[in-house]
Every structure is written in C-alpha cells, then in structure tokens.
Protein backbone atom coordinates (compact mmCIF):
# COMPACT_ATOMS: atom_id res chain seq x y z
CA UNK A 1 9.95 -73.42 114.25
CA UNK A 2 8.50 -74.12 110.85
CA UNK A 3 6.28 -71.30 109.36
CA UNK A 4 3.09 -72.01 108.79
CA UNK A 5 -0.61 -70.41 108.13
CA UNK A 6 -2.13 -69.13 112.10
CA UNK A 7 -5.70 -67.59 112.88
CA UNK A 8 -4.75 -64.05 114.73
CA UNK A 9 -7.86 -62.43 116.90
CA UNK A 10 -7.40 -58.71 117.66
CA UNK A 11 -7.26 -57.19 120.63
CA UNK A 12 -6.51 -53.71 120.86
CA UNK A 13 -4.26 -50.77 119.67
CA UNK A 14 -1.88 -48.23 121.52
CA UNK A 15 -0.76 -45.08 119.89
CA UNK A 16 3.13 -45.22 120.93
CA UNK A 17 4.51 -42.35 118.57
CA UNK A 18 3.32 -39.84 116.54
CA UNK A 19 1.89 -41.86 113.92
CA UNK A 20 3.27 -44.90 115.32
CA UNK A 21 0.66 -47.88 116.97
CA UNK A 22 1.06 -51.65 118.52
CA UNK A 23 -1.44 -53.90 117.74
CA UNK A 24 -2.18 -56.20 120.40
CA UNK A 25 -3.29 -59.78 119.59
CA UNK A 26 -4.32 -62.97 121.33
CA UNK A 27 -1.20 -65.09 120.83
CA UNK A 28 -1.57 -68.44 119.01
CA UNK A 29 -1.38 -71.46 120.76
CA UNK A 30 1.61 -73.48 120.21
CA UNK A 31 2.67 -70.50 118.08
CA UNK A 32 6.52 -70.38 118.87
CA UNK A 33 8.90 -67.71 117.70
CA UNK A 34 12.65 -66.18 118.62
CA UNK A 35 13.24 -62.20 119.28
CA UNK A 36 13.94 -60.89 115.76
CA UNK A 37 11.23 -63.06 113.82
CA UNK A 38 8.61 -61.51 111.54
CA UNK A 39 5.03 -62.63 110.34
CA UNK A 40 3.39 -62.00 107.53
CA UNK A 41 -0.63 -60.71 107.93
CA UNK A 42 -3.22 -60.72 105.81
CA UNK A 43 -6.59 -58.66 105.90
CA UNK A 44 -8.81 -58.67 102.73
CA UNK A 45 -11.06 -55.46 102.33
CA UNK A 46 -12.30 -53.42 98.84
CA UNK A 47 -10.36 -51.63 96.97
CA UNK A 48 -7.08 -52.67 98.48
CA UNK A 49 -3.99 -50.43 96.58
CA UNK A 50 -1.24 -51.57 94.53
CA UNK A 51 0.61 -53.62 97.43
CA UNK A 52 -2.31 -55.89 98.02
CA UNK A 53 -4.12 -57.24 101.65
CA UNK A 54 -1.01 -59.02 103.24
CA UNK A 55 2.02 -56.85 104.66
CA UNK A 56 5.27 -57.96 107.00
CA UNK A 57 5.43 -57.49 110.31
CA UNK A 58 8.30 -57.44 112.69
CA UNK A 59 6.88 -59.32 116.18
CA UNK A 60 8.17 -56.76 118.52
CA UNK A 61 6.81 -58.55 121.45
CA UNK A 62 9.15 -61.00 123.50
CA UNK A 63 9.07 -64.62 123.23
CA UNK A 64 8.26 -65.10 127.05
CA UNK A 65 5.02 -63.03 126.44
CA UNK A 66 2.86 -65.98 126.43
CA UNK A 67 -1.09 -63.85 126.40
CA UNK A 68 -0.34 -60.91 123.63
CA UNK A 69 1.46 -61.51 119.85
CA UNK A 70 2.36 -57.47 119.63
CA UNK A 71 3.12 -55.94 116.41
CA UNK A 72 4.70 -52.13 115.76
CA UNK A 73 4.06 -50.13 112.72
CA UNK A 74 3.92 -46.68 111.12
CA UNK A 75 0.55 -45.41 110.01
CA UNK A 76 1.16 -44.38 106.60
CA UNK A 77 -1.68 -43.49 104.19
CA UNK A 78 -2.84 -47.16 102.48
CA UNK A 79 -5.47 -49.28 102.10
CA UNK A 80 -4.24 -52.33 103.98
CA UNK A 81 -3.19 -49.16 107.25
CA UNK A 82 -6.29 -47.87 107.06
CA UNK A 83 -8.14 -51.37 107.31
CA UNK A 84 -5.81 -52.31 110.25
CA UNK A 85 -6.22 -49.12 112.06
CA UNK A 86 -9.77 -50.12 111.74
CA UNK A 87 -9.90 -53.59 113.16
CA UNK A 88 -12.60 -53.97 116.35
CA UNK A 89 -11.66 -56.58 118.99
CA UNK A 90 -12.16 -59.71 118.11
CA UNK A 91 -11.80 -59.47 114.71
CA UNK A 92 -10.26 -62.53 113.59
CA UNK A 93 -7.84 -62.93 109.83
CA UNK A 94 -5.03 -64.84 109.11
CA UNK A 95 -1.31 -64.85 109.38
CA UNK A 96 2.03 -66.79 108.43
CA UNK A 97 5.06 -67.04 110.51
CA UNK A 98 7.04 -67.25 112.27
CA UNK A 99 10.08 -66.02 109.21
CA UNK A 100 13.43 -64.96 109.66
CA UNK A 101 15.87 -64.59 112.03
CA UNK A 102 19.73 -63.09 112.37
CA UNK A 103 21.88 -65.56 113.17
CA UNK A 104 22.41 -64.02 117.11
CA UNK A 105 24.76 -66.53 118.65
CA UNK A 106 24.78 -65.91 121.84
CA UNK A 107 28.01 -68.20 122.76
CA UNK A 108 30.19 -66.13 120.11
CA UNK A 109 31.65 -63.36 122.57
CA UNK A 110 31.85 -61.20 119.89
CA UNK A 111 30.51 -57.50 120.84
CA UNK A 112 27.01 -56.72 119.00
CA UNK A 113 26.02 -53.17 117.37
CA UNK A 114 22.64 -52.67 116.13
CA UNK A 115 21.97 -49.87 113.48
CA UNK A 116 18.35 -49.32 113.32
CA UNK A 117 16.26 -46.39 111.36
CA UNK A 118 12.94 -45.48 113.07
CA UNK A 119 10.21 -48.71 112.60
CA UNK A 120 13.65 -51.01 111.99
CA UNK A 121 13.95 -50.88 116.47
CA UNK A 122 11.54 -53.15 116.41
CA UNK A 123 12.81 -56.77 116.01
CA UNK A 124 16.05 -55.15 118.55
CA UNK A 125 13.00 -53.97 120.99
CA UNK A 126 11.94 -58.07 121.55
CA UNK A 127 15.98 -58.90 121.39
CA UNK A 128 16.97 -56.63 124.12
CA UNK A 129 13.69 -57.97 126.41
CA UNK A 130 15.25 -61.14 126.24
CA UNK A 131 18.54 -60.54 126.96
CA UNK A 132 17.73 -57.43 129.45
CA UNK A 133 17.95 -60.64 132.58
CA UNK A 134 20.46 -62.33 131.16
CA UNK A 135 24.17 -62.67 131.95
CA UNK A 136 25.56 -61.42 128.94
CA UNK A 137 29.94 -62.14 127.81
CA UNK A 138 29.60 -59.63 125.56
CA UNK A 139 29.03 -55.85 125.23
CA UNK A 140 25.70 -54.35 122.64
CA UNK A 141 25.15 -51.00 121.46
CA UNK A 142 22.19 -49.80 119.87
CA UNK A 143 22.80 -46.80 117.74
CA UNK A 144 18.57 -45.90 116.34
CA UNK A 145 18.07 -42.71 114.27
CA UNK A 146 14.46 -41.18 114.15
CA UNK A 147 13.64 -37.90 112.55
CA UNK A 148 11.90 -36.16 115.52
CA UNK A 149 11.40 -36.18 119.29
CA UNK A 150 7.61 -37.14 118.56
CA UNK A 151 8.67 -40.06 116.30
CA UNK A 152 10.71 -42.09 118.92
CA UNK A 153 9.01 -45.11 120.57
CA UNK A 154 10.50 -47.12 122.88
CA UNK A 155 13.20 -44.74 124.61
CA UNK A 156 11.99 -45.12 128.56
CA UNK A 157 11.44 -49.19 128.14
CA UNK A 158 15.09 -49.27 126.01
CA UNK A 159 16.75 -47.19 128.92
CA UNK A 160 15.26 -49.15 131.65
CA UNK A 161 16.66 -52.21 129.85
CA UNK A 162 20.39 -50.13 130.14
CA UNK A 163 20.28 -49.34 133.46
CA UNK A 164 19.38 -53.42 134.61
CA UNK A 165 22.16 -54.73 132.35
CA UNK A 166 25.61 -53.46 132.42
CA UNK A 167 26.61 -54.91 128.49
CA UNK A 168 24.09 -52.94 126.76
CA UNK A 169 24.41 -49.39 125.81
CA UNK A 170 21.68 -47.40 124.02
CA UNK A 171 21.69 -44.48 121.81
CA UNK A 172 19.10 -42.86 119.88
CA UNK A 173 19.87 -39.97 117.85
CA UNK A 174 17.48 -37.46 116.00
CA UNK A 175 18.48 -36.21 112.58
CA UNK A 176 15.97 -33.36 112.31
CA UNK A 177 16.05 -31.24 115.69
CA UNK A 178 18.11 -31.03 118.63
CA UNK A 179 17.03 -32.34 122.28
CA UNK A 180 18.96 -32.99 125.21
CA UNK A 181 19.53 -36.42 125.65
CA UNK A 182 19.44 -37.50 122.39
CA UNK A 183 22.66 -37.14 119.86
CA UNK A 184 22.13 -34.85 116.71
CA UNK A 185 22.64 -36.17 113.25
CA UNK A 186 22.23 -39.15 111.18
CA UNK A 187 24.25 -42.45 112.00
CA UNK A 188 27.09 -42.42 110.26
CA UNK A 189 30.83 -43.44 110.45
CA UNK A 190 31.53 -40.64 113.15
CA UNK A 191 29.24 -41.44 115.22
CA UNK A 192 30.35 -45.73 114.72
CA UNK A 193 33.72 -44.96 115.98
CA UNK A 194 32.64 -42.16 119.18
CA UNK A 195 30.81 -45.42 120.55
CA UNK A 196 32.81 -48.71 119.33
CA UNK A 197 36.26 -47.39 118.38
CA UNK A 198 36.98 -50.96 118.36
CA UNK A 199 34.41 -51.62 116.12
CA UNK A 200 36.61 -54.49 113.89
CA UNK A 201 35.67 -56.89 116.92
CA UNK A 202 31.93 -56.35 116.55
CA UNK A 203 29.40 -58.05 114.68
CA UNK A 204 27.27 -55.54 113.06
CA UNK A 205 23.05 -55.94 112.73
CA UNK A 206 21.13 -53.77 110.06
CA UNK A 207 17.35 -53.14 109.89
CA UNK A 208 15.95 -50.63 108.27
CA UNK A 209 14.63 -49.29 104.64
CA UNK A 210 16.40 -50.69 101.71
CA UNK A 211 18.06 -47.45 101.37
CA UNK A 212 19.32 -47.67 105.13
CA UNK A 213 20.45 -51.02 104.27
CA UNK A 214 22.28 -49.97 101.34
CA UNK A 215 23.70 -47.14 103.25
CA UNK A 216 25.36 -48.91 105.90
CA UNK A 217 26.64 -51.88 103.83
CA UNK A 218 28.38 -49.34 102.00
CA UNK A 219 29.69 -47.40 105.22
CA UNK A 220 30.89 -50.65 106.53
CA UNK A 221 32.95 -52.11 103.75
CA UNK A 222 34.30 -48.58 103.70
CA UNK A 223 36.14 -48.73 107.21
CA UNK A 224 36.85 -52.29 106.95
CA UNK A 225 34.45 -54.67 108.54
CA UNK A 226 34.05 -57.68 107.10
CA UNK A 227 31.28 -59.17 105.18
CA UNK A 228 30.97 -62.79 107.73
CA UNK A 229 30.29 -60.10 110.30
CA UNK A 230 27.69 -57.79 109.18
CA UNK A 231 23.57 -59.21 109.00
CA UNK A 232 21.21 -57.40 107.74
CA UNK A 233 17.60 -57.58 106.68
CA UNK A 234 15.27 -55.08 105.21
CA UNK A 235 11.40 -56.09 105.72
CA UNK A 236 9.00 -56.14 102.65
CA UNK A 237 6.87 -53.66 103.00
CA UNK A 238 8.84 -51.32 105.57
C-alpha cells in the first residue's frame, strides 16, 4: 500500500515494561499495512528539542487487528516523549505510513532468525501474530537481548505464540543480570551457532540501534553468511 498522510485519534496507553508503553489508537479506515511496517507521527507542541515533532514508529500491532493501530516505544527523556506520554483520548494529530517492509517471503523455505535489541522486537512482535496460525515450511528463531528482567516486554504473548506453532523458537537473553529462563549475555556468534548451527541455510533479520545493526553485519560477514541473505533496518529515531 502506498504511504500517504492519515488522521490518528488516541485512545489510551499501557505501561508494558519498565519505561516501556503502547499507545493505543483508533485504526484508520482503509488504512492497510503488512507485519513489519512503520509510520511516521507527528505531534506539534512548544519548545520541541533538537529532533523536532515527528518520530518513527514501528506498528507492533497485527494486520488482522482491524479496531486498534498499536504502537511500542521507550520513554526516554524528550520533548516529542513527554508530549506523547501526555496525549488525552481523543486527541487527534497526524501520521504517514504505512513505510517499509523486509522482504519476508513466505514461499522461500529458507529458515528465518531474527536478531532484535530491546524496542527492535517490535516489528517481529506483529510478524510472529501473523504467522503464530499459520502452517509454516520453515523453522524461525528469535534470538532478543534486553538489559534487565524489568525491561522485557512481550515474553508471555511471544511464548504463547511458541507453544501453538511448532516452527518458531524464542529466546530472549538478558545481558545485565541472570534469571532463570532467560540466557545470560549479549547475542553474539556463540550464542548464533548453540541455536542454528546450520545457520548458512538461514536468512537472517536485523532491527535494532545503528550500532546493533553495525554489530551484527559485521558478526555475520565474519562466519560467512552472505550478503542476499541478511535484511536489516534500523528505525530513525530508535
């Protein structure tokens, strides 16, 4: 579908994570999107800091969600944060989208692994609620670092999605503290080959920070994957 210029309303927020919030809103009609797409949102207010009134969004929600547009983000300290965290229902701005989208074929029988870095699960969260009903010919593996127990969102919806589909495997992993069910460590080439030792027949999905990014292309090209099978994007203003 063709991006182009949509009137959001606001609904309401959930805290999720520490620090961590959806924001619910009233989904556009005839606004069309795949799992994976982004938006971009705009919200003028005073005094807005060196980034502006307009950030990127991943749409974390699924495509079959035909009430709610859902967007996941990390509170940080900044003007445009602080104006969203204060929106009031109904509150009505504008947006552009639907933009992006990895090329997921789902008739190439190729195996998928997705490398994610905290906020980056979110465009794999609306993938994997598509797919979690589907009959799938290949195998995916999420591998989704996060620094903290507190700062995970999504574990009990991601597992449920495991348990009712036999191809996809799930793994977070927490860099800064140990907890049982949860690996130890960052993502790195180790940890690659304990899950997909035959990793050369994967395609390979990477959304994150540009440093992330940068990390794992690097990683990558180190063990031998090739470029045609590695997609990546890294969201302005992550």
């Amino acid at each position: 579908m063709k991006a182009k210029k949509y009137e959001l309303k606001f609904i309401k927020k959930e805290k999720i994570g520490k620090d961590t919030y959806e924001f619910y809103f009233k989904r556009p009609p005839k606004f069309k999107f795949k799992s994976g797409q982004y938006l971009k949102i705009f919200l003028p207010h005073e005094k807005s800091d060196t980034r502006g009134t307009s950030r990127y969004f991943t749409i974390s929600s699924s495509p079959s969600d035909l009430f709610f547009l859902v967007v996941t983000t990390k509170v940080v300290k900044s003007s445009f944060k602080k104006k969203l965290l204060s929106l009031k229902s109904g509150d009505r701005f504008n947006s552009f989208g639907p933009i992006g989208y990895f090329d997921f074929d789902l008739k190439n029988k190729r195996s998928k692994l997705f490398l994610a870095g905290g906020i980056g699960i979110t465009p794999y969260y609306s993938i994997l609620n598509t797919l979690e009903n589907k009959k799938l010919s290949f195998e995916i593996l999420l591998l989704v670092s996060f620094s903290n127990r507190d700062d995970v969102i999504y574990f009990n919806q991601l597992k449920k999605i495991e348990l009712n589909n036999s191809k996809i495997k799930i793994i977070y992993t927490l860099t800064k503290e140990k907890v049982n069910g949860f690996e130890n460590g960052r993502i790195d080439k180790e940890m690659i080959l304990k899950y997909r030792p035959d990793y050369k027949r994967s395609e390979f999905f990477i959304v994150g920070s540009v440093a992330f990014e940068e990390n794992f292309l690097t990683i990558l090209k180190e063990i031998g994957v090739k470029e045609k099978n590695i997609f990546s994007e890294n969201f302005p203003g992550y």
